[in-house]
PDB file of N, CA and C in Angstrom:
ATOM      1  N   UNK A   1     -28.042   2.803 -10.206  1.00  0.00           N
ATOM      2  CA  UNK A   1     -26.878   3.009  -9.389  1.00  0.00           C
ATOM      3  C   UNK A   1     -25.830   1.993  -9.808  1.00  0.00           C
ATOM      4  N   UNK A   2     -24.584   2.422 -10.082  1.00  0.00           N
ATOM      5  CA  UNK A   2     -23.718   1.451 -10.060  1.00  0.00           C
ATOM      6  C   UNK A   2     -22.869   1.093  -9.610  1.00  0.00           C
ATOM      7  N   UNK A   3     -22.082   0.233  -9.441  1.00  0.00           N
ATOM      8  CA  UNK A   3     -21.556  -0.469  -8.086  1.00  0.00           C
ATOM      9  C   UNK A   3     -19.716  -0.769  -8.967  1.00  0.00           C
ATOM     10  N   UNK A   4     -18.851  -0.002  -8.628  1.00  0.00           N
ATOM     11  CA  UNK A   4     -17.572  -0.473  -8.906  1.00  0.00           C
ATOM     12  C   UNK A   4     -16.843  -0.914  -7.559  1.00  0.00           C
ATOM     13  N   UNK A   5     -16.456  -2.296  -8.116  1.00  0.00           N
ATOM     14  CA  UNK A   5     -15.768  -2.982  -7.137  1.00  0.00           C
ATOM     15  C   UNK A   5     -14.555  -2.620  -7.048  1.00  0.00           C
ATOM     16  N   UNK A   6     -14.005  -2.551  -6.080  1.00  0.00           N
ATOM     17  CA  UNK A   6     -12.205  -2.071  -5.770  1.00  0.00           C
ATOM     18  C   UNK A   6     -11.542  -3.663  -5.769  1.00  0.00           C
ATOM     19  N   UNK A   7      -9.973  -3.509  -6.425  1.00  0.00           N
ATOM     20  CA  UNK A   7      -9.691  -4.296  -6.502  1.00  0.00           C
ATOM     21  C   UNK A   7      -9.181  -5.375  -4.977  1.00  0.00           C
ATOM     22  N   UNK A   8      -9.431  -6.225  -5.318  1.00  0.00           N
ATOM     23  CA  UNK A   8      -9.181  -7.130  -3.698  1.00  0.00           C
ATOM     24  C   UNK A   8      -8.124  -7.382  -4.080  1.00  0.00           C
ATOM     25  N   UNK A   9      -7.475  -7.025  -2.659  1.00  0.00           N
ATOM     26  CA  UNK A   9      -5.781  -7.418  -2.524  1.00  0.00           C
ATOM     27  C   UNK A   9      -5.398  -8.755  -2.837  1.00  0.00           C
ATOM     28  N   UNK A  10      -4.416  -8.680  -3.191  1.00  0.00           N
ATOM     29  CA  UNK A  10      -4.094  -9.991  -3.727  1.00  0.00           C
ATOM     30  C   UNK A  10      -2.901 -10.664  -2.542  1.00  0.00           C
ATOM     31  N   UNK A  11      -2.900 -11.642  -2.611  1.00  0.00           N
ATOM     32  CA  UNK A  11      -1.808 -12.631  -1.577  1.00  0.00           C
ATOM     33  C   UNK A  11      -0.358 -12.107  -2.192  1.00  0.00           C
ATOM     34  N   UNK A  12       0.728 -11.682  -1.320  1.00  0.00           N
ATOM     35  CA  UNK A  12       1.649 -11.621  -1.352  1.00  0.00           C
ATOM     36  C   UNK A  12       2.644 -12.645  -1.861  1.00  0.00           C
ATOM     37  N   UNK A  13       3.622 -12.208  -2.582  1.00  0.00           N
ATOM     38  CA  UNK A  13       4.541 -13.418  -3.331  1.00  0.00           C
ATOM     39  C   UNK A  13       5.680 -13.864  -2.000  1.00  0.00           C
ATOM     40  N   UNK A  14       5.687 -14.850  -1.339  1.00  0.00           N
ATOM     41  CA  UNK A  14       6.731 -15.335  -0.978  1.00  0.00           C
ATOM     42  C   UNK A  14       7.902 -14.669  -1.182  1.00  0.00           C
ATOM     43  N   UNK A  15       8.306 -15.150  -2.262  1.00  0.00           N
ATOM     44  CA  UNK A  15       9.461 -15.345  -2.859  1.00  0.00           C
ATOM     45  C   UNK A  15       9.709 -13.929  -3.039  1.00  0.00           C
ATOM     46  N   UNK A  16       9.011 -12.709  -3.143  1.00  0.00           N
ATOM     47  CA  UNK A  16       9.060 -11.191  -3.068  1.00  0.00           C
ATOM     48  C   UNK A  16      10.165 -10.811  -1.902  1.00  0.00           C
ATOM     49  N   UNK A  17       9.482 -11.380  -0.615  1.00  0.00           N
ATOM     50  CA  UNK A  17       9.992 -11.267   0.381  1.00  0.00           C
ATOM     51  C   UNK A  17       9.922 -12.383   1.503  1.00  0.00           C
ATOM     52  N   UNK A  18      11.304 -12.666   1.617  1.00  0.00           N
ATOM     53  CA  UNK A  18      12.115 -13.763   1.808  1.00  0.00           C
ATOM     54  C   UNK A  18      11.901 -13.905   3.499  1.00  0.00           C
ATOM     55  N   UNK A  19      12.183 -13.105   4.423  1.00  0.00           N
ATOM     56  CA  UNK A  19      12.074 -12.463   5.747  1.00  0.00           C
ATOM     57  C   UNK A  19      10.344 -11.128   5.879  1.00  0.00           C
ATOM     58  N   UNK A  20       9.360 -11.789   5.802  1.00  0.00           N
ATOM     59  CA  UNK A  20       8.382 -10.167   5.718  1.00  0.00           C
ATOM     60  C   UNK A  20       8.731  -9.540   6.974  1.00  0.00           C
ATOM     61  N   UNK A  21       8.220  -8.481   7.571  1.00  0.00           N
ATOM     62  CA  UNK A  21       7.803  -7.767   8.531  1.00  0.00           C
ATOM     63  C   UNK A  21       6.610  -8.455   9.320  1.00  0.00           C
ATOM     64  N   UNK A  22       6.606  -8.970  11.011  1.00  0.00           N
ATOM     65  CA  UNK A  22       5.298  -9.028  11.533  1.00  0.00           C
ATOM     66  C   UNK A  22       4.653  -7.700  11.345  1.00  0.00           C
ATOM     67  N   UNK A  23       3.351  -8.163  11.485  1.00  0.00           N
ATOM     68  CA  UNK A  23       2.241  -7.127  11.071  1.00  0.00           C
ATOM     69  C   UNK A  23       2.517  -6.221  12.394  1.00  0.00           C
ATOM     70  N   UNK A  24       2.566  -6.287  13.772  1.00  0.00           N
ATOM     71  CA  UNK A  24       2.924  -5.671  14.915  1.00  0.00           C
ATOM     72  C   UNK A  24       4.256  -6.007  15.453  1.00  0.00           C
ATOM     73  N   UNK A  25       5.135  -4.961  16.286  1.00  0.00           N
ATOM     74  CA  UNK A  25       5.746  -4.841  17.001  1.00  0.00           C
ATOM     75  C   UNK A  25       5.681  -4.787  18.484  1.00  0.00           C
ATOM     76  N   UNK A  26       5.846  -5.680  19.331  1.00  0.00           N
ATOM     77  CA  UNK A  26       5.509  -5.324  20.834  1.00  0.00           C
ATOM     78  C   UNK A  26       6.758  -4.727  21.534  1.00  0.00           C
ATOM     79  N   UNK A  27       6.881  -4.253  22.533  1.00  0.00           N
ATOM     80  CA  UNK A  27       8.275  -3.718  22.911  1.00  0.00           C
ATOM     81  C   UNK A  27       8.449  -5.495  23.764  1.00  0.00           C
ATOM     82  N   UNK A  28       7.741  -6.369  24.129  1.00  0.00           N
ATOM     83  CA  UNK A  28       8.252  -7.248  24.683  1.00  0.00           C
ATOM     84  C   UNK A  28       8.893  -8.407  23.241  1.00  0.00           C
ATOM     85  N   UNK A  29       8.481  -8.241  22.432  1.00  0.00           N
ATOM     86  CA  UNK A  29       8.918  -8.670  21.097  1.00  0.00           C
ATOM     87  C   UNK A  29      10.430  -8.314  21.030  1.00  0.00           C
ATOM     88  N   UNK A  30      11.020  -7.230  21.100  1.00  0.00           N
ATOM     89  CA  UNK A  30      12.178  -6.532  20.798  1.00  0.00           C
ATOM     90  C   UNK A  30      12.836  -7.195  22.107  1.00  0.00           C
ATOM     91  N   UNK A  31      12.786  -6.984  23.199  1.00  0.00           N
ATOM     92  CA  UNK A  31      13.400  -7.284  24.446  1.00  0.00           C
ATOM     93  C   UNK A  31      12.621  -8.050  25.236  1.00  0.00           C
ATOM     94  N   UNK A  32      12.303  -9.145  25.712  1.00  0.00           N
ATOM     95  CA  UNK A  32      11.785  -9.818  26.835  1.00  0.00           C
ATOM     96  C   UNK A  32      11.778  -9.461  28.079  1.00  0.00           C
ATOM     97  N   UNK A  33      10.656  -9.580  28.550  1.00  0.00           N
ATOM     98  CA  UNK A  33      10.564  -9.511  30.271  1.00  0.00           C
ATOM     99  C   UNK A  33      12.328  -9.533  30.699  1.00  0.00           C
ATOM    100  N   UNK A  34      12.873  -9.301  31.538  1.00  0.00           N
ATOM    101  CA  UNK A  34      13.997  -9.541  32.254  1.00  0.00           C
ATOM    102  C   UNK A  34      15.322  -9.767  31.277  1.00  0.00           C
ATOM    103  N   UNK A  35      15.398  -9.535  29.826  1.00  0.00           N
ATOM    104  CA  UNK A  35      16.210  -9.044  29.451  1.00  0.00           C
ATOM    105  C   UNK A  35      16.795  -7.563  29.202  1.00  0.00           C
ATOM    106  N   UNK A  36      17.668  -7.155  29.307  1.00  0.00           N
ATOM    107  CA  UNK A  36      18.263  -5.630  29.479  1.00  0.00           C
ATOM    108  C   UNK A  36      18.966  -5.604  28.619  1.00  0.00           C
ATOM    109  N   UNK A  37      19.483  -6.062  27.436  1.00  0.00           N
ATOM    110  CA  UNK A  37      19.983  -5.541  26.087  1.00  0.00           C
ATOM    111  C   UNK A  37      20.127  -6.473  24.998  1.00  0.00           C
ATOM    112  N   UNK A  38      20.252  -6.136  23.982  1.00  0.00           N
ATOM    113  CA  UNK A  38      20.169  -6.865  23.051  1.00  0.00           C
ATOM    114  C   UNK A  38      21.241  -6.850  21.534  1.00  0.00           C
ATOM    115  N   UNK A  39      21.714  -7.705  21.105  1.00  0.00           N
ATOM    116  CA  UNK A  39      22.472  -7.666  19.977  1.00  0.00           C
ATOM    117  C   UNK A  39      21.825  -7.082  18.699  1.00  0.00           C
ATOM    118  N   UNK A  40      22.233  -5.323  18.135  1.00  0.00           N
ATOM    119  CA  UNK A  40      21.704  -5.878  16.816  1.00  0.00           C
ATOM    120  C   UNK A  40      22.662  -4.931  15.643  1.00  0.00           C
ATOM    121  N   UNK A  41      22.730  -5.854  14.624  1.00  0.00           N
ATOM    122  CA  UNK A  41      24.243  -5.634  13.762  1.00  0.00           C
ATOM    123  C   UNK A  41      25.015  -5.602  14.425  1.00  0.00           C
ATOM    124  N   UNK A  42      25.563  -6.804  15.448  1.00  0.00           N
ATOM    125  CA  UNK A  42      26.699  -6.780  15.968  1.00  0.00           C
ATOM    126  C   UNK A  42      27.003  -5.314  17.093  1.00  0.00           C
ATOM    127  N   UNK A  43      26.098  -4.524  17.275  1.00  0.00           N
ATOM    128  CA  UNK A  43      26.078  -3.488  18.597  1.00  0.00           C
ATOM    129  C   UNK A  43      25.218  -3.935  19.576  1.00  0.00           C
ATOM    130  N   UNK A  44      25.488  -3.775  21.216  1.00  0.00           N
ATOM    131  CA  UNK A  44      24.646  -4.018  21.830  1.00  0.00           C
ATOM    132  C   UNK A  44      24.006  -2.722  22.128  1.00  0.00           C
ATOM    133  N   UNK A  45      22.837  -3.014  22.445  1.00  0.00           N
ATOM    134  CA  UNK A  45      21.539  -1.817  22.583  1.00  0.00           C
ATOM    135  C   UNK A  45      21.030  -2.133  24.004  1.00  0.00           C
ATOM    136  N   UNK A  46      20.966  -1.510  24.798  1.00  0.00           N
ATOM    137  CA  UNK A  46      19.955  -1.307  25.960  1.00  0.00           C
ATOM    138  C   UNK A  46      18.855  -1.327  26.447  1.00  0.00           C
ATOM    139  N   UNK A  47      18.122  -1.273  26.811  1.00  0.00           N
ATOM    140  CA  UNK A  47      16.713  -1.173  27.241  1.00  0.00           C
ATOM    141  C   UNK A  47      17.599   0.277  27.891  1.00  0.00           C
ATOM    142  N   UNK A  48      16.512   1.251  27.585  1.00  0.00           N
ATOM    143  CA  UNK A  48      16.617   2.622  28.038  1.00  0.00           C
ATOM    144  C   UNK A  48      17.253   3.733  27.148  1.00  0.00           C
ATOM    145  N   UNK A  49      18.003   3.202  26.260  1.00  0.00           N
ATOM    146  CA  UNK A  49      18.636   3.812  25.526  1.00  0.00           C
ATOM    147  C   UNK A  49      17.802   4.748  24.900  1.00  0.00           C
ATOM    148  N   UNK A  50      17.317   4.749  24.403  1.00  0.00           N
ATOM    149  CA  UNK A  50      16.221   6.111  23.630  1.00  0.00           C
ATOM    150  C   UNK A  50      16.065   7.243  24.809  1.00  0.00           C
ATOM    151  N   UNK A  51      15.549   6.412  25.746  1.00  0.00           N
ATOM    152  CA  UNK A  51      14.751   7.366  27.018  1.00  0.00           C
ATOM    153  C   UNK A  51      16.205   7.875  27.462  1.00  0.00           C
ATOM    154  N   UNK A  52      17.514   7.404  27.289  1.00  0.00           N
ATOM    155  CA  UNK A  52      18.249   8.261  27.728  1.00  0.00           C
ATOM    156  C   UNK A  52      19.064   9.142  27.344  1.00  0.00           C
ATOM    157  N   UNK A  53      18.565   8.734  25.948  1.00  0.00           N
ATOM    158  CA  UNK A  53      19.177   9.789  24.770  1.00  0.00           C
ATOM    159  C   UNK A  53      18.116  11.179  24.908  1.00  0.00           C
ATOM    160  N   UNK A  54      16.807  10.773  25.206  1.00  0.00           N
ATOM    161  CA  UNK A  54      16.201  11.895  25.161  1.00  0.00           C
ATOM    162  C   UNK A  54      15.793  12.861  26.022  1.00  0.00           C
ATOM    163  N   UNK A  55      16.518  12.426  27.075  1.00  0.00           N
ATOM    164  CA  UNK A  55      16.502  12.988  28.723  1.00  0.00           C
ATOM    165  C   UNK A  55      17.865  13.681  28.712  1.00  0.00           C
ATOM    166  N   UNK A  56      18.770  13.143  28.078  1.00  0.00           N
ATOM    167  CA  UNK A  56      20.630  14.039  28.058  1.00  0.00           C
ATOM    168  C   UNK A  56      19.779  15.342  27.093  1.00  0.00           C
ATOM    169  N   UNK A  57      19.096  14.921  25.664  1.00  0.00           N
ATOM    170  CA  UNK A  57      19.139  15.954  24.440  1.00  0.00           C
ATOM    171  C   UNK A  57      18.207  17.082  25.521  1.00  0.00           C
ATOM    172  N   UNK A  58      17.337  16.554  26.365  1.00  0.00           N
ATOM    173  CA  UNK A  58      16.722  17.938  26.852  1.00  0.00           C
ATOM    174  C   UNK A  58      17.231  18.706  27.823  1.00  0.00           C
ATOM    175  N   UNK A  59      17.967  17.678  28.578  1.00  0.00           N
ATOM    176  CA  UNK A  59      18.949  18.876  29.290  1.00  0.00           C
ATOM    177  C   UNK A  59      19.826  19.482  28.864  1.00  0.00           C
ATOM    178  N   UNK A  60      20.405  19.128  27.866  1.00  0.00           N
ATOM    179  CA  UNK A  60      21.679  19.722  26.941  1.00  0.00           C
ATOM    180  C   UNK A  60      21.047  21.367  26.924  1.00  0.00           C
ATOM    181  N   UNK A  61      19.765  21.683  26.531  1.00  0.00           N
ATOM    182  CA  UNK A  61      19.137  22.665  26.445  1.00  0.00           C
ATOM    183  C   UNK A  61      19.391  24.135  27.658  1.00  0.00           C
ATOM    184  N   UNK A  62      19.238  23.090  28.945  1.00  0.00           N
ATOM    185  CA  UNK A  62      19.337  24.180  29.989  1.00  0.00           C
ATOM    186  C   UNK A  62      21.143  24.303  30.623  1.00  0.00           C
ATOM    187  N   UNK A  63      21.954  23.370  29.601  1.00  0.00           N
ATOM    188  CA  UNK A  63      23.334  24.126  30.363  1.00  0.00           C
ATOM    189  C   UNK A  63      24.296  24.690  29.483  1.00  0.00           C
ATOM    190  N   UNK A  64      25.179  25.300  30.351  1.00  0.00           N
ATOM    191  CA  UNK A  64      26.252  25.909  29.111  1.00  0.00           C
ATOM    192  C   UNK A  64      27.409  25.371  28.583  1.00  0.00           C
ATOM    193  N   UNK A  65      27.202  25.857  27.619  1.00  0.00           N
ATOM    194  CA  UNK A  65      28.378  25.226  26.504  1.00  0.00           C
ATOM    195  C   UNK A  65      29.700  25.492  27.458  1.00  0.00           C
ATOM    196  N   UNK A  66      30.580  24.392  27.289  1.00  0.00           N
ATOM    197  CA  UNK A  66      31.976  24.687  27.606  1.00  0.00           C
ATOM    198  C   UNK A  66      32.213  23.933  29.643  1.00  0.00           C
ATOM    199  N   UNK A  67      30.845  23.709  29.994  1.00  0.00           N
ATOM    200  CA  UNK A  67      30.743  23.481  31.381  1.00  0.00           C
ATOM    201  C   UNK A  67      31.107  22.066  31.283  1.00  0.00           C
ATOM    202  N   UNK A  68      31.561  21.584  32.508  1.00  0.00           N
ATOM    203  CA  UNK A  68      31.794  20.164  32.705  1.00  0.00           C
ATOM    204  C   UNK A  68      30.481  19.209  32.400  1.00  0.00           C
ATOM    205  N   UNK A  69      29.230  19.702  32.937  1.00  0.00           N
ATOM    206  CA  UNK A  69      28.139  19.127  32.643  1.00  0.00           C
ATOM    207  C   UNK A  69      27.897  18.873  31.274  1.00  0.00           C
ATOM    208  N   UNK A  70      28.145  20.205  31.084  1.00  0.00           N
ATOM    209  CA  UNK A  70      27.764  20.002  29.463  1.00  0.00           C
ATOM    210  C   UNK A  70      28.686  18.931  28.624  1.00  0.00           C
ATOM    211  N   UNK A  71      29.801  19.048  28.663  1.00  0.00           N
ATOM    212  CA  UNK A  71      30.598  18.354  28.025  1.00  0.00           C
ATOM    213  C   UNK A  71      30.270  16.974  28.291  1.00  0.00           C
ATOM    214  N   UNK A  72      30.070  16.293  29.563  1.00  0.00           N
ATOM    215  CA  UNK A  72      29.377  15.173  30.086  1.00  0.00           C
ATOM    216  C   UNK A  72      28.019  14.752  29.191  1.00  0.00           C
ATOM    217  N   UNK A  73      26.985  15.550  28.636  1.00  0.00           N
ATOM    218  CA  UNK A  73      25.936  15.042  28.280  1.00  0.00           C
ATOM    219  C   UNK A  73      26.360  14.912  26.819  1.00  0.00           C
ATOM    220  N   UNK A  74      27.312  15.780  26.454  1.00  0.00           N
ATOM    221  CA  UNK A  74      27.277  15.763  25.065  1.00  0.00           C
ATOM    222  C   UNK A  74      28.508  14.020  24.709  1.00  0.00           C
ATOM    223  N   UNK A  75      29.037  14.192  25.661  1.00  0.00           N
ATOM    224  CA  UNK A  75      29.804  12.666  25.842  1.00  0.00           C
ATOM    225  C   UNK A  75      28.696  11.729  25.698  1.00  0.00           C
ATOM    226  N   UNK A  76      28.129  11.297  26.384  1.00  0.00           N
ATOM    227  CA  UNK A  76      26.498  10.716  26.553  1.00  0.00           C
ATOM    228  C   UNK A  76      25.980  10.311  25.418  1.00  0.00           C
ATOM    229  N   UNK A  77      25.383  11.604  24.434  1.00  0.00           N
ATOM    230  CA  UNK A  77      24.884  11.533  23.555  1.00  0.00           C
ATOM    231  C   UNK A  77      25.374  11.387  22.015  1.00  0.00           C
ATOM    232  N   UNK A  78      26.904  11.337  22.063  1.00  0.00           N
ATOM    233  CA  UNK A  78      27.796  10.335  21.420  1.00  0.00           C
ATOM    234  C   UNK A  78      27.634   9.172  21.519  1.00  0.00           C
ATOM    235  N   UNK A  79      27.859   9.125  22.247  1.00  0.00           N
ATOM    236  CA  UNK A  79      27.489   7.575  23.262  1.00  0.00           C
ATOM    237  C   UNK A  79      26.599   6.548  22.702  1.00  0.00           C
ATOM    238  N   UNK A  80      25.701   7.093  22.631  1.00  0.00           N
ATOM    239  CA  UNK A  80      24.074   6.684  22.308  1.00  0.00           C
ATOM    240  C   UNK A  80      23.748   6.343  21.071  1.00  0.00           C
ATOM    241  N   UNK A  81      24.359   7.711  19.822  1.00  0.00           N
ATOM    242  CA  UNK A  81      23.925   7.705  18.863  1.00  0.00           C
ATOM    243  C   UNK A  81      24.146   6.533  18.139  1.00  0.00           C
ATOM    244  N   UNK A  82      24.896   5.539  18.265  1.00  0.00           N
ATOM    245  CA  UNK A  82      25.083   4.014  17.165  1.00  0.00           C
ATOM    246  C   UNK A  82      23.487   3.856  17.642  1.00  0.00           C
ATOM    247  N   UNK A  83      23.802   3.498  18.773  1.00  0.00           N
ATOM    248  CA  UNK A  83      22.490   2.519  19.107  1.00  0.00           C
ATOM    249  C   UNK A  83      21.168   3.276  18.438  1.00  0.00           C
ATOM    250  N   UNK A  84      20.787   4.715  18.517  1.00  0.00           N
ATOM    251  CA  UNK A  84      19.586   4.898  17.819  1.00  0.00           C
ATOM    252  C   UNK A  84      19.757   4.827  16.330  1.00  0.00           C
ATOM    253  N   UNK A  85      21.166   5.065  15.798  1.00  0.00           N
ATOM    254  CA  UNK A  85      20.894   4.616  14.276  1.00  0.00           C
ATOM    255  C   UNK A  85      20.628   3.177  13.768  1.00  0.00           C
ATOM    256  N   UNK A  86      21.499   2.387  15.082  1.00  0.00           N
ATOM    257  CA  UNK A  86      20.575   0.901  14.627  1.00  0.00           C
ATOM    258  C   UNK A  86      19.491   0.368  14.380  1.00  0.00           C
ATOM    259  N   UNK A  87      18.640   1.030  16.138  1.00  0.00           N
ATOM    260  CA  UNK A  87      17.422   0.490  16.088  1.00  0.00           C
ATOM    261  C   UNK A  87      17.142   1.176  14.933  1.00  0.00           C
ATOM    262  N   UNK A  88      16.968   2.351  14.183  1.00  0.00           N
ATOM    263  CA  UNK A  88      16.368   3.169  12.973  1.00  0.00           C
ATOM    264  C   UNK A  88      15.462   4.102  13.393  1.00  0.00           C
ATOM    265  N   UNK A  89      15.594   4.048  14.599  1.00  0.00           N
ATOM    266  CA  UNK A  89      15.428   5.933  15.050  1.00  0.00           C
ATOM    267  C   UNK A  89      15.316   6.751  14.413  1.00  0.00           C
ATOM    268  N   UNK A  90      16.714   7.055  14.158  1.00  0.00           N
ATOM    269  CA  UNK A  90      16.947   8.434  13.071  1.00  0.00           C
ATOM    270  C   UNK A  90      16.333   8.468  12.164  1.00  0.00           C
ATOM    271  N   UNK A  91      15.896   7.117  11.642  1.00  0.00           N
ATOM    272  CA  UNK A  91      15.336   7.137  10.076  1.00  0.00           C
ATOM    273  C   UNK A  91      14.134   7.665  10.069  1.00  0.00           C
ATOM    274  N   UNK A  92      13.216   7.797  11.350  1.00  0.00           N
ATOM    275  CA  UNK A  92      12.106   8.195  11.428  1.00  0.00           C
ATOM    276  C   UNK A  92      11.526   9.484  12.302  1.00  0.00           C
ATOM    277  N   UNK A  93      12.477   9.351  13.045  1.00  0.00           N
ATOM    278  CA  UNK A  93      12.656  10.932  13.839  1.00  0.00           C
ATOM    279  C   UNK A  93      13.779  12.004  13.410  1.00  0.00           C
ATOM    280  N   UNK A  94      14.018  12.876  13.592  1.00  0.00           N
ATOM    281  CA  UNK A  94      14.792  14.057  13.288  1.00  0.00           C
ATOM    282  C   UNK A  94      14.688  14.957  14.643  1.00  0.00           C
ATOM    283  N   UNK A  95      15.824  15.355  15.411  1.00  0.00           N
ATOM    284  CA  UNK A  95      15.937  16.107  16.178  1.00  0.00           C
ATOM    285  C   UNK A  95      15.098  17.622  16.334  1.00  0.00           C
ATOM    286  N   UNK A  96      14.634  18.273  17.093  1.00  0.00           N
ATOM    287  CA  UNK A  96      14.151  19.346  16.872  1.00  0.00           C
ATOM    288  C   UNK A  96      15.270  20.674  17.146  1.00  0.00           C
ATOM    289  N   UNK A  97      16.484  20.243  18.244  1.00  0.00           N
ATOM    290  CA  UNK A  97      17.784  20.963  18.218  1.00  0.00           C
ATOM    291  C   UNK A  97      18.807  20.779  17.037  1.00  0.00           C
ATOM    292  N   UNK A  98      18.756  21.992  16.938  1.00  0.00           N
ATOM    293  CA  UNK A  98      20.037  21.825  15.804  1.00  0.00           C
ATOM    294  C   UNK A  98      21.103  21.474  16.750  1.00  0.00           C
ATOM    295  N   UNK A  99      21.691  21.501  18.039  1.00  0.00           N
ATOM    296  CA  UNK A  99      23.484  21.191  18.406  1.00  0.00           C
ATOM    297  C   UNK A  99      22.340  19.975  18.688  1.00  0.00           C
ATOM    298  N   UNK A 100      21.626  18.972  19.238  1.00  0.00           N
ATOM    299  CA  UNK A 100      21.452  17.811  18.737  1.00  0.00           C
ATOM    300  C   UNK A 100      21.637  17.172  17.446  1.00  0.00           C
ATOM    301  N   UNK A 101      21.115  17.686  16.588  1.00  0.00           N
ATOM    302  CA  UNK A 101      21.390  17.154  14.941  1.00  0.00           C
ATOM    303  C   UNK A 101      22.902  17.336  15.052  1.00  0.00           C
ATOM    304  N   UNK A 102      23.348  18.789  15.119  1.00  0.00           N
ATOM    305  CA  UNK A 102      24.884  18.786  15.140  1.00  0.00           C
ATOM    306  C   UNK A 102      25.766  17.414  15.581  1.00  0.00           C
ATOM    307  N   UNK A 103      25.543  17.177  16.836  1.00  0.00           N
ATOM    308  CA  UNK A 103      26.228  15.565  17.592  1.00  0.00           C
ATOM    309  C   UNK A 103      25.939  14.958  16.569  1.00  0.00           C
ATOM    310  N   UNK A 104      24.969  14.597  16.440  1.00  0.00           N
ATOM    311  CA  UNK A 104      24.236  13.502  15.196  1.00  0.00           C
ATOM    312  C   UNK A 104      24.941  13.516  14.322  1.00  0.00           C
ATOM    313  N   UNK A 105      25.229  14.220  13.591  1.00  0.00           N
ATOM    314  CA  UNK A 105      26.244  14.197  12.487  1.00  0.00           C
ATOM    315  C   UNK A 105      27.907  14.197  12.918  1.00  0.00           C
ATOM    316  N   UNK A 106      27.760  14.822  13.689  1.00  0.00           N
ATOM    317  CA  UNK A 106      29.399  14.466  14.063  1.00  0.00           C
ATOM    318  C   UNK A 106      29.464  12.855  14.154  1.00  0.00           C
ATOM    319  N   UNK A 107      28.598  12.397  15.021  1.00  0.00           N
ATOM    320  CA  UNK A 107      29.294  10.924  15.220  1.00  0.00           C
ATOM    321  C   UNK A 107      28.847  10.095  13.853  1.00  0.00           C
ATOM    322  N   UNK A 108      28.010  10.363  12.671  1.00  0.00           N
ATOM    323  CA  UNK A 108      27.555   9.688  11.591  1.00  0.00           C
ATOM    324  C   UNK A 108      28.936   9.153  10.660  1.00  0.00           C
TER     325      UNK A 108
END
C-alpha cells in the first residue's frame, strides 16, 4: 500500500498581505452592542439596513406601480442601495426581481 502525502500548507507571506482577513466575522465585530451605525468608505450604514432593504424589495412585489406606496418603497430602496454596495452585498447576492435589479442599476 502506498501512502502519498498531500502537501502541508505552508505559512502565509506577510508581506503578501499587508491587512489579512480575520478568519471569522461576528455581527458584533461589525457593530457593537449599543452601537447603531457605522462609518464605511466615508458612508454611514445602519444596523438594519439589509433587513430593510429586504422587507421594502418584498413588498414592492404586492403593490402597484405608479401608487404613492409604491413610489415610497421604491424611494426607500434607492435609499439603501449605497449602503448594500458598501457593505458588498451585491457582490455576493443578486436580486431575484428583475424591477429590484432594475433600482439596482439605476442608482449604480
Amino acid at each position: 500500500m502506498s501512502h502519498s502525502s498531500s502537501p502541508q500548507p505552508q505559512p502565509q507571506d506577510q508581506d503578501q498581505h499587508p491587512h489579512p482577513r480575520p478568519p471569522v466575522v461576528r455581527p458584533e465585530d461589525v457593530l457593537p452592542e449599543g452601537v447603531d451605525s457605522t462609518a464605511i468608505n466615508g458612508l454611514t450604514v445602519r444596523k438594519g439596513s439589509v433587513a430593510a432593504f429586504v422587507a421594502n424589495a418584498l413588498r414592492l412585489d404586492d403593490l402597484t406601480e405608479g401608487t404613492p406606496e409604491h413610489a415610497a418603497v421604491v424611494t426607500q430602496l434607492r435609499e439603501l442601495a449605497p449602503a448594500l454596495r458598501t457593505i458588498g452585498l451585491l457582490d455576493v447576492f443578486r436580486p431575484r426581481s428583475p424591477v429590484v435589479e432594475r433600482i439596482l442599476a439605476e442608482v449604480a
